[in-house]
PDB file of N, CA and C in Angstrom:
ATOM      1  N   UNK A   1      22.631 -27.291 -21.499  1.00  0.00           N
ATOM      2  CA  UNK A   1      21.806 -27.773 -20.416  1.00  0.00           C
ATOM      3  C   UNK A   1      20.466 -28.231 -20.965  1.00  0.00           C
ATOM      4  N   UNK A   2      20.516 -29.363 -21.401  1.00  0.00           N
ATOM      5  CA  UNK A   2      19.494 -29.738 -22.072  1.00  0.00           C
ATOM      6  C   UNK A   2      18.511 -30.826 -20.940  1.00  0.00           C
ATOM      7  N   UNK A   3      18.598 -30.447 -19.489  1.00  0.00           N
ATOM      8  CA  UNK A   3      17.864 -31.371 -18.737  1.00  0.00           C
ATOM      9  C   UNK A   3      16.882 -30.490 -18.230  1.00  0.00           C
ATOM     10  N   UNK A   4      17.300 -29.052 -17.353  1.00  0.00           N
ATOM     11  CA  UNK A   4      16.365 -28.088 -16.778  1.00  0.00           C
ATOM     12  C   UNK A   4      15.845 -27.062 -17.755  1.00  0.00           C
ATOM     13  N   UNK A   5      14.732 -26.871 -17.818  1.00  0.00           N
ATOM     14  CA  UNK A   5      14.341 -25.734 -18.924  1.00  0.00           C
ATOM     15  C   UNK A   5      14.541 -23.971 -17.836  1.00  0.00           C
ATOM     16  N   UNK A   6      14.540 -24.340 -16.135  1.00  0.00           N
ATOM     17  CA  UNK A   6      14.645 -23.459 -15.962  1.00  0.00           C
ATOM     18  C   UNK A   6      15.994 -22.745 -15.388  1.00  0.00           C
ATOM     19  N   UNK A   7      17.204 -23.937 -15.222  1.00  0.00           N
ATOM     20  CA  UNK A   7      18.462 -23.601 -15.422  1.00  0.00           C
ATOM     21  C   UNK A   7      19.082 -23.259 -16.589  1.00  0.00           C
ATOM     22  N   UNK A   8      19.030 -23.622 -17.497  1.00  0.00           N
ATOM     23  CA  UNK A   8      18.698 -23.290 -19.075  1.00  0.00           C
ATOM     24  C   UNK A   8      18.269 -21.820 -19.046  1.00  0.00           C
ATOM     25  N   UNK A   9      17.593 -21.263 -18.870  1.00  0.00           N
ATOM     26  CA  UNK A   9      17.230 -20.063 -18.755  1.00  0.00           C
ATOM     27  C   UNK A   9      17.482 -19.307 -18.082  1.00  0.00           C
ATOM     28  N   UNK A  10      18.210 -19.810 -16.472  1.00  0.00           N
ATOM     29  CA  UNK A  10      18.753 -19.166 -16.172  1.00  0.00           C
ATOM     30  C   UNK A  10      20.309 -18.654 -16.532  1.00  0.00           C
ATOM     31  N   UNK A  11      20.714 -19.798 -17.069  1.00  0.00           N
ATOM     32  CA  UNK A  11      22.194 -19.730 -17.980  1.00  0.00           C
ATOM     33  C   UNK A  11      22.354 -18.171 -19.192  1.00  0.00           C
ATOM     34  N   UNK A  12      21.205 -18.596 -19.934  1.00  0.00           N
ATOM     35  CA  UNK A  12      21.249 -17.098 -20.474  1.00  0.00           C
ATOM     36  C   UNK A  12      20.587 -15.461 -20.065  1.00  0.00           C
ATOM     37  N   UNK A  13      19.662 -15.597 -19.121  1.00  0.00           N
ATOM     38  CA  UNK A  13      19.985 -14.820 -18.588  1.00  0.00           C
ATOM     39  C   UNK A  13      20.343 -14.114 -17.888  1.00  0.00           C
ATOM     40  N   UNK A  14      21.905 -14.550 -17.621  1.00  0.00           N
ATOM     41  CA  UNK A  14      22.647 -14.184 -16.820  1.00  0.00           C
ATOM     42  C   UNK A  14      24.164 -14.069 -17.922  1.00  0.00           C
ATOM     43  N   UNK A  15      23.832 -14.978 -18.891  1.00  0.00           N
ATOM     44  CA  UNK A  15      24.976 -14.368 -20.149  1.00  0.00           C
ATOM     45  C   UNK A  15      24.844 -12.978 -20.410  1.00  0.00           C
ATOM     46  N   UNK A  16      23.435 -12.764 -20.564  1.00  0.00           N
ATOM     47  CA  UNK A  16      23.177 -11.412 -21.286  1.00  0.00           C
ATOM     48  C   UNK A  16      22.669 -10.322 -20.225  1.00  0.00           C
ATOM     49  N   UNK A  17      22.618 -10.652 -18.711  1.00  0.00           N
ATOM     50  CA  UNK A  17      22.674  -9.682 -18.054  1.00  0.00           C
ATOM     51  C   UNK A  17      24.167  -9.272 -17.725  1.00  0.00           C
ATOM     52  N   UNK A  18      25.097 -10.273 -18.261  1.00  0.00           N
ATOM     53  CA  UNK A  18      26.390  -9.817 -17.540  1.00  0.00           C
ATOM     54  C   UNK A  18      27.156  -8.959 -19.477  1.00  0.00           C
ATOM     55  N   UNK A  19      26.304  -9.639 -20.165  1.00  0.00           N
ATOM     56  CA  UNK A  19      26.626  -8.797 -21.445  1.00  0.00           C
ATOM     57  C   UNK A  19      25.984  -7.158 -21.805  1.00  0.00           C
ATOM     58  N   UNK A  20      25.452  -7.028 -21.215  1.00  0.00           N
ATOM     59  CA  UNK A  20      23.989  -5.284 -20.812  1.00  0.00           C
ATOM     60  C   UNK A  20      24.738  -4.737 -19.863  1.00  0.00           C
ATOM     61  N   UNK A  21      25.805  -5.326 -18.681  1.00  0.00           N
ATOM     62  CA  UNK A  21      26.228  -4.889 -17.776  1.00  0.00           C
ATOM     63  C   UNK A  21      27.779  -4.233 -18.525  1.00  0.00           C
ATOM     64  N   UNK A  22      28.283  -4.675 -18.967  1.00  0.00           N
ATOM     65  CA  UNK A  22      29.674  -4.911 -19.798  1.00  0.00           C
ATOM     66  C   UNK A  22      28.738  -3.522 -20.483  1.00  0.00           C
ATOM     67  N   UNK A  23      28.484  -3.570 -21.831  1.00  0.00           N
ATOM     68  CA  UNK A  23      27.763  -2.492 -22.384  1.00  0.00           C
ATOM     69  C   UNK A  23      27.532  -1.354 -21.814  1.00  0.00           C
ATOM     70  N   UNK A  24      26.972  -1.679 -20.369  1.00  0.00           N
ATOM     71  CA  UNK A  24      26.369  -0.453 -19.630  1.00  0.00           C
ATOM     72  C   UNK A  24      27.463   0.483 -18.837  1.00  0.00           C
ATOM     73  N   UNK A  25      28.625  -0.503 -19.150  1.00  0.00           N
ATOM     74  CA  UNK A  25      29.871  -0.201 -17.965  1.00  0.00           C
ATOM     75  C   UNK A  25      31.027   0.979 -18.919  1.00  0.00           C
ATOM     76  N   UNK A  26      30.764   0.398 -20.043  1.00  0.00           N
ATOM     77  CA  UNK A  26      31.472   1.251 -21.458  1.00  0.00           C
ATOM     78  C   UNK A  26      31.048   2.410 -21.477  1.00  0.00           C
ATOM     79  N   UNK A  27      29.532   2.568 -21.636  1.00  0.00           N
ATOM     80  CA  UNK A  27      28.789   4.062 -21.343  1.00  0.00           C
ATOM     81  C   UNK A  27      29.213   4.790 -20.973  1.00  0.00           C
ATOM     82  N   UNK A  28      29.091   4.557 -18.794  1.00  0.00           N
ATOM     83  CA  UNK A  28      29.599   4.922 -18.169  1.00  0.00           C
ATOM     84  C   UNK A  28      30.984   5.384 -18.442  1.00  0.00           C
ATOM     85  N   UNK A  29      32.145   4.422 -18.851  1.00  0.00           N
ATOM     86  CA  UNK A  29      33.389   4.838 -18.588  1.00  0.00           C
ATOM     87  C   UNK A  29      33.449   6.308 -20.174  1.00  0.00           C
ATOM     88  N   UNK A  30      32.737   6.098 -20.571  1.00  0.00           N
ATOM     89  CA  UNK A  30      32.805   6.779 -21.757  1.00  0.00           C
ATOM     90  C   UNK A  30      32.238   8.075 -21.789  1.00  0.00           C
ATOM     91  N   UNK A  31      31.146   8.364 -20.698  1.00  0.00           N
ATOM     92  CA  UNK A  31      30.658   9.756 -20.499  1.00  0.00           C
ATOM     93  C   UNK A  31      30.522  10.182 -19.537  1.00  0.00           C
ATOM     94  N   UNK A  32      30.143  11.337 -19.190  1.00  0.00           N
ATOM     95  CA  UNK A  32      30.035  11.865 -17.895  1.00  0.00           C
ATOM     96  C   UNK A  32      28.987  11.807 -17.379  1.00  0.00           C
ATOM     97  N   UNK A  33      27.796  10.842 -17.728  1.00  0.00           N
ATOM     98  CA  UNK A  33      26.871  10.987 -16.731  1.00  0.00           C
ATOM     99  C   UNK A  33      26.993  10.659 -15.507  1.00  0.00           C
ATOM    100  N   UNK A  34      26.402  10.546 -14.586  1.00  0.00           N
ATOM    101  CA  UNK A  34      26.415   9.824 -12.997  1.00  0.00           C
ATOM    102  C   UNK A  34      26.068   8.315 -12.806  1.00  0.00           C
ATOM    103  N   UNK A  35      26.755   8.010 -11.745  1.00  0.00           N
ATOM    104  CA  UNK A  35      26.461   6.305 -11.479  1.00  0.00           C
ATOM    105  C   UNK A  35      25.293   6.502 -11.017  1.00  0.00           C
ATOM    106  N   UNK A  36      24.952   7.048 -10.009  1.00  0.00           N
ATOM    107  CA  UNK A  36      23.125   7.161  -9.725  1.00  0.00           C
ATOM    108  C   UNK A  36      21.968   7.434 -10.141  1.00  0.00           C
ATOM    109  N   UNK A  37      22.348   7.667 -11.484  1.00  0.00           N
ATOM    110  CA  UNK A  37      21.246   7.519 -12.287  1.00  0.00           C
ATOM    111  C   UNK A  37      20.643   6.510 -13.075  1.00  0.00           C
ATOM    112  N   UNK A  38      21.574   5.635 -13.168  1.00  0.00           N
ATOM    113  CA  UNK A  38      21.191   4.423 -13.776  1.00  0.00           C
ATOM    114  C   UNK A  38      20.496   3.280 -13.368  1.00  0.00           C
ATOM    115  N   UNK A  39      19.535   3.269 -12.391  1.00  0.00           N
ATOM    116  CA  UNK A  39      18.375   2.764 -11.954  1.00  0.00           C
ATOM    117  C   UNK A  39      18.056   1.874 -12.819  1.00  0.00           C
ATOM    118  N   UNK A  40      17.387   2.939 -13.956  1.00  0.00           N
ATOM    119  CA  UNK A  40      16.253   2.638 -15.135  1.00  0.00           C
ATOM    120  C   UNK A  40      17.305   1.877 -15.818  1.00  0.00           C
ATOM    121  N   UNK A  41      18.526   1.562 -16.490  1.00  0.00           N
ATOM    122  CA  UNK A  41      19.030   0.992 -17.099  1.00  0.00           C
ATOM    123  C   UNK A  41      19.539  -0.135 -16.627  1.00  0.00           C
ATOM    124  N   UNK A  42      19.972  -0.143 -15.170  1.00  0.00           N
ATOM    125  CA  UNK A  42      19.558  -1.272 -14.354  1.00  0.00           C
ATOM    126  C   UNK A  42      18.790  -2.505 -14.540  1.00  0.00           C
ATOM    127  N   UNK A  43      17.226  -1.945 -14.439  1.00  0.00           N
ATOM    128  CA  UNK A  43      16.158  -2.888 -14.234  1.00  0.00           C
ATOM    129  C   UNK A  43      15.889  -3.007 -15.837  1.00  0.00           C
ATOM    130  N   UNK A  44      16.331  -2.392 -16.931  1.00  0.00           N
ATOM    131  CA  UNK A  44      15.996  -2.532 -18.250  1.00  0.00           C
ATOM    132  C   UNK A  44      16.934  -3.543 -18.476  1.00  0.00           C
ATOM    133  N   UNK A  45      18.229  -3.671 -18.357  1.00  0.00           N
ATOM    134  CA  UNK A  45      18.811  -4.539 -18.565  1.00  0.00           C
ATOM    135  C   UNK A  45      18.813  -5.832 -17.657  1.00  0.00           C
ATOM    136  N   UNK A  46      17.918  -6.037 -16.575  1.00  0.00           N
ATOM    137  CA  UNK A  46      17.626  -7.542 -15.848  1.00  0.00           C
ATOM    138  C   UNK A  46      15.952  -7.649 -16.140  1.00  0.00           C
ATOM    139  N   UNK A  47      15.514  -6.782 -16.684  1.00  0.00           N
ATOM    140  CA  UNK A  47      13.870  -7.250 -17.547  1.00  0.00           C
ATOM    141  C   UNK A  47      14.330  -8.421 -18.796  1.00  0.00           C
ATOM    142  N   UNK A  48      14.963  -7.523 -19.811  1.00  0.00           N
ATOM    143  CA  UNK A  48      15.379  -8.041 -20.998  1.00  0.00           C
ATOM    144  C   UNK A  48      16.206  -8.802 -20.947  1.00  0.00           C
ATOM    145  N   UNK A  49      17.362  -8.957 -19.990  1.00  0.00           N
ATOM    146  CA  UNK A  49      18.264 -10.356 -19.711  1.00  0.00           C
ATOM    147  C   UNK A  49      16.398 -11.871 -19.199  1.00  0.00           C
ATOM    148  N   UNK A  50      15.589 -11.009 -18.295  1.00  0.00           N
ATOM    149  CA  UNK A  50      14.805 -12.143 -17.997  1.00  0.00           C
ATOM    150  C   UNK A  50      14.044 -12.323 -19.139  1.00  0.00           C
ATOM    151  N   UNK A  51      13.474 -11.752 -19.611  1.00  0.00           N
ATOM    152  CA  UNK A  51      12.846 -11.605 -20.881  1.00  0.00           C
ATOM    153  C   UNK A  51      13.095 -13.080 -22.123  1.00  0.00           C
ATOM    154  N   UNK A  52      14.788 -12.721 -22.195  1.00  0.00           N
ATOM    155  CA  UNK A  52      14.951 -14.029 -22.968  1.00  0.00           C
ATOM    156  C   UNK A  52      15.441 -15.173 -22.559  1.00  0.00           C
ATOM    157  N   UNK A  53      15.942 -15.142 -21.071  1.00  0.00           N
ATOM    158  CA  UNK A  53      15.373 -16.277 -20.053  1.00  0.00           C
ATOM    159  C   UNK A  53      14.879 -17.023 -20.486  1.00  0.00           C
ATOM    160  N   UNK A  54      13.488 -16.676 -20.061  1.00  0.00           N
ATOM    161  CA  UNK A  54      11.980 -16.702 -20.163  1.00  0.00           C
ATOM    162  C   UNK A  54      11.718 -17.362 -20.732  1.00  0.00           C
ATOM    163  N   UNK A  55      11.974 -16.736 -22.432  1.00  0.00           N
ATOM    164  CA  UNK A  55      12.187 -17.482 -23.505  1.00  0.00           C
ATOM    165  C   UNK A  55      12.502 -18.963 -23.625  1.00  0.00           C
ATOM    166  N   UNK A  56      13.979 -18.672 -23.262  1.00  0.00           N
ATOM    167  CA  UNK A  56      14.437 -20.240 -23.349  1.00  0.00           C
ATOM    168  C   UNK A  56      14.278 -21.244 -22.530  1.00  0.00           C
ATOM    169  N   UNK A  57      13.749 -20.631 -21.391  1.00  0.00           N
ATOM    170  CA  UNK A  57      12.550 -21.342 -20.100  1.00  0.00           C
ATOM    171  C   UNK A  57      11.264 -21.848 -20.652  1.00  0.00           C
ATOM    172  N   UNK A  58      10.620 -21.108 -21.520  1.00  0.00           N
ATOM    173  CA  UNK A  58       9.238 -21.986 -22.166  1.00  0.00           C
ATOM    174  C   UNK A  58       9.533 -22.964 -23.484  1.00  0.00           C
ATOM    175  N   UNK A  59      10.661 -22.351 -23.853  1.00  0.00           N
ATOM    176  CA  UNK A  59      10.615 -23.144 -25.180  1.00  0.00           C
ATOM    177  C   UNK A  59      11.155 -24.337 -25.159  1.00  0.00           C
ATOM    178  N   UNK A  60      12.395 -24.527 -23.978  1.00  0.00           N
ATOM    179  CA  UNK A  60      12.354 -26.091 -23.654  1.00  0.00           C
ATOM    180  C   UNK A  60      11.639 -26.855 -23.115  1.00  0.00           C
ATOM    181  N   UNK A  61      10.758 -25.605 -21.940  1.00  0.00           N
ATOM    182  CA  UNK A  61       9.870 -26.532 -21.280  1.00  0.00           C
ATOM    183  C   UNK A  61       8.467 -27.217 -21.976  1.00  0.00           C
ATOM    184  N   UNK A  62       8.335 -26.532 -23.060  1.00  0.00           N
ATOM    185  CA  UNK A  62       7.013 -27.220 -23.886  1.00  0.00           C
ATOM    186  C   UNK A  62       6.004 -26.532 -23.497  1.00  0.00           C
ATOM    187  N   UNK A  63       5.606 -26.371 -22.208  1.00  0.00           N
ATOM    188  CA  UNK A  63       4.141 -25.807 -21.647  1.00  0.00           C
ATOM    189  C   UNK A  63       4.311 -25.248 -20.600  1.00  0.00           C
ATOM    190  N   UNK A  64       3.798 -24.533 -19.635  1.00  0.00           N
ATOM    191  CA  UNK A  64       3.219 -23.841 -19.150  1.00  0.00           C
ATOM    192  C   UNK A  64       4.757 -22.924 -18.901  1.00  0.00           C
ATOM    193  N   UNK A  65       4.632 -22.401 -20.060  1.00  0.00           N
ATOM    194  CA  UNK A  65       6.309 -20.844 -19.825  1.00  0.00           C
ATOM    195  C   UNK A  65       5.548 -20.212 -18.919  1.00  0.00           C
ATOM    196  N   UNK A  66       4.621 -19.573 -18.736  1.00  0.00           N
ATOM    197  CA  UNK A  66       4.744 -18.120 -17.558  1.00  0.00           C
ATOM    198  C   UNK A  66       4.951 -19.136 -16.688  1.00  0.00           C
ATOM    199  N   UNK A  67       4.787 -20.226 -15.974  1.00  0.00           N
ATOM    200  CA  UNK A  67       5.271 -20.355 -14.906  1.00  0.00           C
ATOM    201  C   UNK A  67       6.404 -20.797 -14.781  1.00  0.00           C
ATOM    202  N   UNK A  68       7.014 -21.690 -15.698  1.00  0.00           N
ATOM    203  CA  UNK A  68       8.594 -21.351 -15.842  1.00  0.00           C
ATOM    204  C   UNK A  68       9.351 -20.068 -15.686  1.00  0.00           C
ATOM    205  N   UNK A  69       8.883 -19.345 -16.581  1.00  0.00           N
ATOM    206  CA  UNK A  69       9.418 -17.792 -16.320  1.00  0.00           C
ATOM    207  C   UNK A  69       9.471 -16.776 -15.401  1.00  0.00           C
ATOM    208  N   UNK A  70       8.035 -17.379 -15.307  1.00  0.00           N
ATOM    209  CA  UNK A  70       8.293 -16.449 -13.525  1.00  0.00           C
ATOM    210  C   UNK A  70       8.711 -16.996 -12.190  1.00  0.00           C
ATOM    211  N   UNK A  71       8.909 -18.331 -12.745  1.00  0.00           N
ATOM    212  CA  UNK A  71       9.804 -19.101 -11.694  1.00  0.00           C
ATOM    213  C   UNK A  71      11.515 -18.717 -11.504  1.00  0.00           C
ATOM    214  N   UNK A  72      11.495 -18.416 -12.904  1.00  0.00           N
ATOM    215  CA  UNK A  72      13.008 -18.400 -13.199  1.00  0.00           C
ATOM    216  C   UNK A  72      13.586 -16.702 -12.929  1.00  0.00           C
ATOM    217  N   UNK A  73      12.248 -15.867 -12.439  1.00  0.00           N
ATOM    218  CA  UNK A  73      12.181 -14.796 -12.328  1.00  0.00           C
ATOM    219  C   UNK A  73      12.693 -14.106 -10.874  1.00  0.00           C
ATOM    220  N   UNK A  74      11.837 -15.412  -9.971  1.00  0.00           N
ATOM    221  CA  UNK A  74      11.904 -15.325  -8.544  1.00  0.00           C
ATOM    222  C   UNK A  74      13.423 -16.074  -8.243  1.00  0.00           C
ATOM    223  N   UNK A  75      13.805 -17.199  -8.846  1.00  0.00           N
ATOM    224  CA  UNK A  75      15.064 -17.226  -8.463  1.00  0.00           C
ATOM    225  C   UNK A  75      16.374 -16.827  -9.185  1.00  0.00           C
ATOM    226  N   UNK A  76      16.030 -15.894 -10.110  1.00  0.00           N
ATOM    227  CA  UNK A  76      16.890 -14.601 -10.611  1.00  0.00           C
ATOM    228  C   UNK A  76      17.175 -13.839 -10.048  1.00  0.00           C
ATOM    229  N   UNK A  77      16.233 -13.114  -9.246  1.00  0.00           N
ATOM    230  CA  UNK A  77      16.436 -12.348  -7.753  1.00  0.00           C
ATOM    231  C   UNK A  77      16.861 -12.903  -6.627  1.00  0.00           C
ATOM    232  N   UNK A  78      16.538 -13.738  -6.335  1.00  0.00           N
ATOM    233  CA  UNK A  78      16.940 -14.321  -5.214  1.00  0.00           C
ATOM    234  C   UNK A  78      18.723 -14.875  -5.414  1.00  0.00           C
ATOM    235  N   UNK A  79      19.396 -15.295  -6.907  1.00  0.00           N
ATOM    236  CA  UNK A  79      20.600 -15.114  -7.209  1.00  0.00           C
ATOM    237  C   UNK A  79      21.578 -13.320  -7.181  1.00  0.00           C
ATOM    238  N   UNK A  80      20.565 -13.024  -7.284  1.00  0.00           N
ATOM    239  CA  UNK A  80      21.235 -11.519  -7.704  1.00  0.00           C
ATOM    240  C   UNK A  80      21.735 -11.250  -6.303  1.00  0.00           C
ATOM    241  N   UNK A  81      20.608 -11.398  -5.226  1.00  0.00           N
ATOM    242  CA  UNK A  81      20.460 -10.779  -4.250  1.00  0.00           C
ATOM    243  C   UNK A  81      21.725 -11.359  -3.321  1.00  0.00           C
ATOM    244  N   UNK A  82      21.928 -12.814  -3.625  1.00  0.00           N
ATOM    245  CA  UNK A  82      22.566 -13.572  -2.293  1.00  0.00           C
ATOM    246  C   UNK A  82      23.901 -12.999  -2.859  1.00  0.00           C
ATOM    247  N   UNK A  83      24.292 -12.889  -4.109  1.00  0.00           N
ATOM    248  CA  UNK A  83      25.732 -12.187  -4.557  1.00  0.00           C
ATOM    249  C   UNK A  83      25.843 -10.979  -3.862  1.00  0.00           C
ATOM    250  N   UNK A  84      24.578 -10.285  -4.330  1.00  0.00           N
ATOM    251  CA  UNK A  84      25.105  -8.635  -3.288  1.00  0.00           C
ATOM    252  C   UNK A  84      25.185  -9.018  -1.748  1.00  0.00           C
ATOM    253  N   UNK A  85      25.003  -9.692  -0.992  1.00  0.00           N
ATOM    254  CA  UNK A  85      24.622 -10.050   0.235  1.00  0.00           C
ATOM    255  C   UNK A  85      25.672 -10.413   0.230  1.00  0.00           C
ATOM    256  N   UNK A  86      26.473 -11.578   0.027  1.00  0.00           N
ATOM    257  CA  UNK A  86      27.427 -11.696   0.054  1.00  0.00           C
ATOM    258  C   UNK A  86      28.884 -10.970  -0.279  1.00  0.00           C
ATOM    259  N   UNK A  87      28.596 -10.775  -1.601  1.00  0.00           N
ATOM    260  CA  UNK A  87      30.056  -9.847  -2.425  1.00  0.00           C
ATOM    261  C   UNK A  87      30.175  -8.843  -1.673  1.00  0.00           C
ATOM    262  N   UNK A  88      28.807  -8.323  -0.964  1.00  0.00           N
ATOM    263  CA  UNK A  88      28.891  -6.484  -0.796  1.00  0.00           C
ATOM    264  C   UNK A  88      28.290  -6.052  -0.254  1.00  0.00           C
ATOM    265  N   UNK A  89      27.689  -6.867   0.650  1.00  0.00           N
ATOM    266  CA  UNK A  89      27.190  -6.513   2.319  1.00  0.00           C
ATOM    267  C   UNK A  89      26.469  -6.180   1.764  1.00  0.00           C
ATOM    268  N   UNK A  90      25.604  -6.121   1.323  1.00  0.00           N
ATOM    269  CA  UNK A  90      24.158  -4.724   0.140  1.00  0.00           C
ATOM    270  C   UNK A  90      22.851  -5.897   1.057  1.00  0.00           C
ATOM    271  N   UNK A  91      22.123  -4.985   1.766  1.00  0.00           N
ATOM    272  CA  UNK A  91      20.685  -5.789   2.214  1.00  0.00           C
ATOM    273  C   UNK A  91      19.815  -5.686   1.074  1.00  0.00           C
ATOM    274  N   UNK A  92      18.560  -5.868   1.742  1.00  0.00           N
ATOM    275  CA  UNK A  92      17.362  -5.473   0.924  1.00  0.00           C
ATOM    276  C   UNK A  92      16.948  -4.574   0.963  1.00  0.00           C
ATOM    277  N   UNK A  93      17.419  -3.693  -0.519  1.00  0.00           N
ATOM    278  CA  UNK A  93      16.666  -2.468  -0.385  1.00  0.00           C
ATOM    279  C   UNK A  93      15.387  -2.507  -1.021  1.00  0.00           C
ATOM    280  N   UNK A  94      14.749  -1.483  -1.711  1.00  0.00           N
ATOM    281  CA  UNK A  94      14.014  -0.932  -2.277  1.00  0.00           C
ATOM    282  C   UNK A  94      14.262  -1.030  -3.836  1.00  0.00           C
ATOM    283  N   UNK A  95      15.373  -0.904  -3.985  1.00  0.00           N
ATOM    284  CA  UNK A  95      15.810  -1.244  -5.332  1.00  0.00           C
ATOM    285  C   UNK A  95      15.383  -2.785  -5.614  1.00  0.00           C
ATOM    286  N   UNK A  96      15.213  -3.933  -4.917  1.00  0.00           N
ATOM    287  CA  UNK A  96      16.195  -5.512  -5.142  1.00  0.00           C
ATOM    288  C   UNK A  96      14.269  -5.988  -5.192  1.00  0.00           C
ATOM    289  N   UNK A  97      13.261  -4.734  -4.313  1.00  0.00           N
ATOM    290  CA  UNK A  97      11.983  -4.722  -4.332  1.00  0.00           C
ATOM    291  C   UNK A  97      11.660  -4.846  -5.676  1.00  0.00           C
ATOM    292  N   UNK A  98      11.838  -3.762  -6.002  1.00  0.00           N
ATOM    293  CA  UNK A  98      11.147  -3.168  -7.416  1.00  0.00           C
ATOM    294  C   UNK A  98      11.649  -4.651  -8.345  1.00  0.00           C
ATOM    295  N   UNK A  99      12.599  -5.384  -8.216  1.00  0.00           N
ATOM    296  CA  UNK A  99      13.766  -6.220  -9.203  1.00  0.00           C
ATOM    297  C   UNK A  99      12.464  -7.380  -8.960  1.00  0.00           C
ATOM    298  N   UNK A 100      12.240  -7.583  -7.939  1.00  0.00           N
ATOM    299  CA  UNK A 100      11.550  -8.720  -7.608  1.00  0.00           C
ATOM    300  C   UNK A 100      10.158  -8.092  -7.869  1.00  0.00           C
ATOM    301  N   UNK A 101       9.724  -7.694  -7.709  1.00  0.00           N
ATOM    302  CA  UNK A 101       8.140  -7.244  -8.904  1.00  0.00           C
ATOM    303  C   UNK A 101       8.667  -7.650 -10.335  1.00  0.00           C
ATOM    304  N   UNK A 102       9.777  -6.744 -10.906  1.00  0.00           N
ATOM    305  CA  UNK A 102       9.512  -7.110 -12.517  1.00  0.00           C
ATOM    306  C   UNK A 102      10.331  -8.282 -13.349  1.00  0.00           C
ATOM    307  N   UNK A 103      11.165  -8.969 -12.544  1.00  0.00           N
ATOM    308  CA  UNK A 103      11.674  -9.688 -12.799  1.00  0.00           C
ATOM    309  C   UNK A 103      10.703 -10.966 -12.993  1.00  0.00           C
ATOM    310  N   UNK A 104       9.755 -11.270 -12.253  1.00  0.00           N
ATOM    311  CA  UNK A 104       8.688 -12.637 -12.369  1.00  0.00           C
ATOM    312  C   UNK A 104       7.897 -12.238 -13.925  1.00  0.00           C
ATOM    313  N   UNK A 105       7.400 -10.939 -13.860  1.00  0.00           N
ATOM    314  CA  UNK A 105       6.202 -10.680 -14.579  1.00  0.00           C
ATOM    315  C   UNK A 105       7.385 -10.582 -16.161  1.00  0.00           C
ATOM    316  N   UNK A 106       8.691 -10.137 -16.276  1.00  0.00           N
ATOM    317  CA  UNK A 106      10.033 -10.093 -17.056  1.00  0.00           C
ATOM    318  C   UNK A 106       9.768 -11.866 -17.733  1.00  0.00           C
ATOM    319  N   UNK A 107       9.999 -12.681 -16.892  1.00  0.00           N
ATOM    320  CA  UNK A 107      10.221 -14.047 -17.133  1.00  0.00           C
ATOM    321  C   UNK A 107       8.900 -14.572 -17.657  1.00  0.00           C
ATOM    322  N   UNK A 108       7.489 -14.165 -17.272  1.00  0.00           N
ATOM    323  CA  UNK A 108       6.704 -14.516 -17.255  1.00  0.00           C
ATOM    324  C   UNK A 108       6.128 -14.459 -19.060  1.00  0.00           C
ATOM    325  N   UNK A 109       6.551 -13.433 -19.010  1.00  0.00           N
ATOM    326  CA  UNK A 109       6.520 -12.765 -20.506  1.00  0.00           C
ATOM    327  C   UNK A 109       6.911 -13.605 -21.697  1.00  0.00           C
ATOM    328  N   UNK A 110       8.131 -13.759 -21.231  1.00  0.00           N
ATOM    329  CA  UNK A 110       9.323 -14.466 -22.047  1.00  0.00           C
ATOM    330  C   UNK A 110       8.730 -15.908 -22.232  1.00  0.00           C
ATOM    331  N   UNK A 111       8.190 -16.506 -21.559  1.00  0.00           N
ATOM    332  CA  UNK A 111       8.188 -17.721 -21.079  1.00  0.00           C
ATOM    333  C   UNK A 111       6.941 -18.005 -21.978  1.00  0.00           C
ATOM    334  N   UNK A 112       5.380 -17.234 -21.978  1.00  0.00           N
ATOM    335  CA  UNK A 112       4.842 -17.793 -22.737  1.00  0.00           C
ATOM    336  C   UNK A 112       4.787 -16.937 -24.328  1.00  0.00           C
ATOM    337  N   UNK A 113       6.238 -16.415 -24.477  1.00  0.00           N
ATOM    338  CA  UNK A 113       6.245 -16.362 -26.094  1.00  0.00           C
ATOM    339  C   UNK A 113       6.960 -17.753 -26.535  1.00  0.00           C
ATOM    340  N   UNK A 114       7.938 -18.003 -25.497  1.00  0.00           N
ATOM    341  CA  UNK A 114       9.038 -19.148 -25.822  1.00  0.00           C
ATOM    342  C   UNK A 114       8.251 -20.354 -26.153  1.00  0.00           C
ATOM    343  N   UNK A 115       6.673 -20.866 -25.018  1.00  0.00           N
ATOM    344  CA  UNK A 115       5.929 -22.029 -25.377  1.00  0.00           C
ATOM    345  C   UNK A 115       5.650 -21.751 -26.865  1.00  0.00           C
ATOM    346  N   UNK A 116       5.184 -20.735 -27.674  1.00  0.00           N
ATOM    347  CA  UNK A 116       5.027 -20.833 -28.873  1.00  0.00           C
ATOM    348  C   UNK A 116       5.687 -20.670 -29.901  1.00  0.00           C
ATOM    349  N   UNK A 117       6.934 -20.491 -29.251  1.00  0.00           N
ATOM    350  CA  UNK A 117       7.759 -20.857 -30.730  1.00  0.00           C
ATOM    351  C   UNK A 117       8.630 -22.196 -30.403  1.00  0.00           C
ATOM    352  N   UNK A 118       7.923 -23.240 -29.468  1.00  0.00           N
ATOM    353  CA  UNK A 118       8.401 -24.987 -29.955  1.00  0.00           C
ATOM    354  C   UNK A 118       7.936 -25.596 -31.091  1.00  0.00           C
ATOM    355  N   UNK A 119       9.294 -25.614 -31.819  1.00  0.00           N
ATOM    356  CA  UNK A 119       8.649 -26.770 -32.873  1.00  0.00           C
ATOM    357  C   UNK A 119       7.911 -27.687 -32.600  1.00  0.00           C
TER     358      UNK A 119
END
């Protein structure tokens, strides 16, 4: 996707949130902890999926990554959300809150490390 810098970014992170998810799902099947605890590994793994987003959100876009990134942040959530809404009846909780706080400031991040590493 070499036209949108912020579909582009959204492309990978959503490779590598569905690759953290896969990972995170092995864990699980592999130990006995609880499904309700994984909150924190949750939002760690859709920071760092936005994170390198972000990335590849500033670095195509040339200039101004945090706002690429935190563009790509707000409609990261707003993708996440319409799947649970849809797939699984899931409203807006409190959880999808917290996602949408760190998901912009996630992208935002990403976005102006990515402006500086354009050739």
């Amino acid at each position: 996707m070499k036209g949108s810098p912020l579909l582009s970014g959204l492309m990978y992170a959503v490779l590598f949130m569905l690759a953290g998810t896969l990972a995170a799902s092995l864990v699980l099947l592999g130990t006995e902890v609880a499904e309700g605890s994984w909150l924190s590994a949750t939002l760690t793994i859709h920071a760092l999926s936005l994170f390198i987003g972000g990335i590849v959100s500033g670095r195509r876009s040339g200039s101004r990554g945090w706002y690429q990134g935190g563009l790509l942040g707000l409609l990261y959530t707003a993708v996440i959300w319409m799947i649970g809404f849809l797939a699984y009846d899931a409203g807006f909780t409190q959880e999808m809150l917290v996602l949408g706080g760190v998901a912009p400031v996630a992208g935002a991040l990403g976005g102006m490390i990515g402006v500086n590493l354009k050739r």
